[in-house]
Protein backbone atom coordinates (compact mmCIF):
# COMPACT_ATOMS: atom_id res chain seq x y z
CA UNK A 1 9.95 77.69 -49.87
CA UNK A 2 9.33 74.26 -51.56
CA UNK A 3 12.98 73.20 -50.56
CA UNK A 4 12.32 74.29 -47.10
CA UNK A 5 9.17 72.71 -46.66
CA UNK A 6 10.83 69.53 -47.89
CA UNK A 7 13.70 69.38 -44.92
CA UNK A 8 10.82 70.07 -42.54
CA UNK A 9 8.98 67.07 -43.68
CA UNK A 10 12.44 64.61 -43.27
CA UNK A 11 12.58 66.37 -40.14
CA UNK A 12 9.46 65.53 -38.86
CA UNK A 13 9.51 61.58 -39.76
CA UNK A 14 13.00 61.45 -38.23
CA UNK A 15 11.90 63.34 -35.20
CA UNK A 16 8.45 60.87 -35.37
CA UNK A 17 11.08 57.79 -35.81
CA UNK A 18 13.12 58.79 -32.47
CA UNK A 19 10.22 59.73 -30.56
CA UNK A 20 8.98 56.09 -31.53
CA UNK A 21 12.07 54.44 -31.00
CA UNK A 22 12.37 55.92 -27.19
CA UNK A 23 9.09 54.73 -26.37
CA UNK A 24 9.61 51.08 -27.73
CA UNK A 25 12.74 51.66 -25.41
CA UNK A 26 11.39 52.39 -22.66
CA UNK A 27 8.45 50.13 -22.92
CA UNK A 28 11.22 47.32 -22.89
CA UNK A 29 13.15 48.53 -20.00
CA UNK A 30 10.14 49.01 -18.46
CA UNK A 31 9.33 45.30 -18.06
CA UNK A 32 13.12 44.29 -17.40
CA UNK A 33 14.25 45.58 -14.00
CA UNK A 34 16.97 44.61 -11.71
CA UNK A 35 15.20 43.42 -8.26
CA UNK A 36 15.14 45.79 -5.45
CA UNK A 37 16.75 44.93 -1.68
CA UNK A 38 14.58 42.76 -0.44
CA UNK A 39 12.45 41.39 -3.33
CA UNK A 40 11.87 37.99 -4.71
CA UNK A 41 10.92 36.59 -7.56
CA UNK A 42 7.86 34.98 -7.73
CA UNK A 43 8.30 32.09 -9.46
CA UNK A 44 6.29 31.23 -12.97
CA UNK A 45 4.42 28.56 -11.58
CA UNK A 46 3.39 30.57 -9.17
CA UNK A 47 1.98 33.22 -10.67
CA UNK A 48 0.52 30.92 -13.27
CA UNK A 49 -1.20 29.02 -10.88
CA UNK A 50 -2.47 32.70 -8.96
CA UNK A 51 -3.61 33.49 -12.80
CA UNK A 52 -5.63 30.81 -13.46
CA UNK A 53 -7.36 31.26 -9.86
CA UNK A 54 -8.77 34.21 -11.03
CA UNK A 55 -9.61 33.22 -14.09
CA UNK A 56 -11.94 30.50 -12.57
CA UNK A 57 -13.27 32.93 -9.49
CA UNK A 58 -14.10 35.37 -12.65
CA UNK A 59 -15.42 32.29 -15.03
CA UNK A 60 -17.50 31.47 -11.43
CA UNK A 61 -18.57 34.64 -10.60
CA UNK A 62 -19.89 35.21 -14.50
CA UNK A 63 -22.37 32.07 -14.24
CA UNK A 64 -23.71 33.06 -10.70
CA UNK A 65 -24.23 36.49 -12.03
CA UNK A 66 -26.11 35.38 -15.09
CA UNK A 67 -27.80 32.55 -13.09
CA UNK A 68 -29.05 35.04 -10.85
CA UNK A 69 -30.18 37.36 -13.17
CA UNK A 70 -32.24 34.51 -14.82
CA UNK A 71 -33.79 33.44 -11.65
CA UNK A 72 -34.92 37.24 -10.88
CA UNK A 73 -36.12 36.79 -14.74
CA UNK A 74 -38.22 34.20 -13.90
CA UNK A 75 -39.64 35.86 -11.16
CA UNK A 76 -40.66 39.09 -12.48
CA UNK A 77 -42.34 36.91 -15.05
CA UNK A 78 -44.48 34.74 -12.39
CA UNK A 79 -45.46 37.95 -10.92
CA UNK A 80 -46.63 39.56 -13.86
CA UNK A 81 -48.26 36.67 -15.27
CA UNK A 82 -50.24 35.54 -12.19
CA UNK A 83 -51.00 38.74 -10.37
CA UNK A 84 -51.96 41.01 -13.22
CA UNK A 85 -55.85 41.58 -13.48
CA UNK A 86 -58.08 39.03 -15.81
């Protein structure tokens, strides 16, 4: 039994090493394809350029948002402060 249980463990880190091995394979080929009829490449400046667009619309949008909540800070606090009861 204890010579058995052995092969199953080699059998189940070499089964774990393929199953790992196909997945870093197909993770590669994944991200290297052959173009399609009718595609183009974009090219790298390109799509740098479209990245750091929305990078700035995001770093934009994430100051208005926290400007905005700061102003509706502000005014909850007037409110409270000058309309509650003395």
């Amino acid at each position: 039994m204890k010579k058995e249980f052995a092969k199953a463990g080699q059998l189940w880190s070499l089964q774990k090493e393929r199953l790992e091995k196909l997945d870093e394979l197909g993770m590669a080929t994944m991200r290297i394809q052959l173009l399609l009829p009718g595609e183009e490449v974009i090219p790298l400046s390109l799509s740098l350029s479209l990245y750091i667009y929305i990078y700035v619309c995001m770093y934009i949008y994430v100051y208005i948002y926290i400007y905005v909540y700061i102003c509706i800070y502000y005014i909850y606090v007037y409110i409270y402060i000058y309309t509650r009861n003395p």
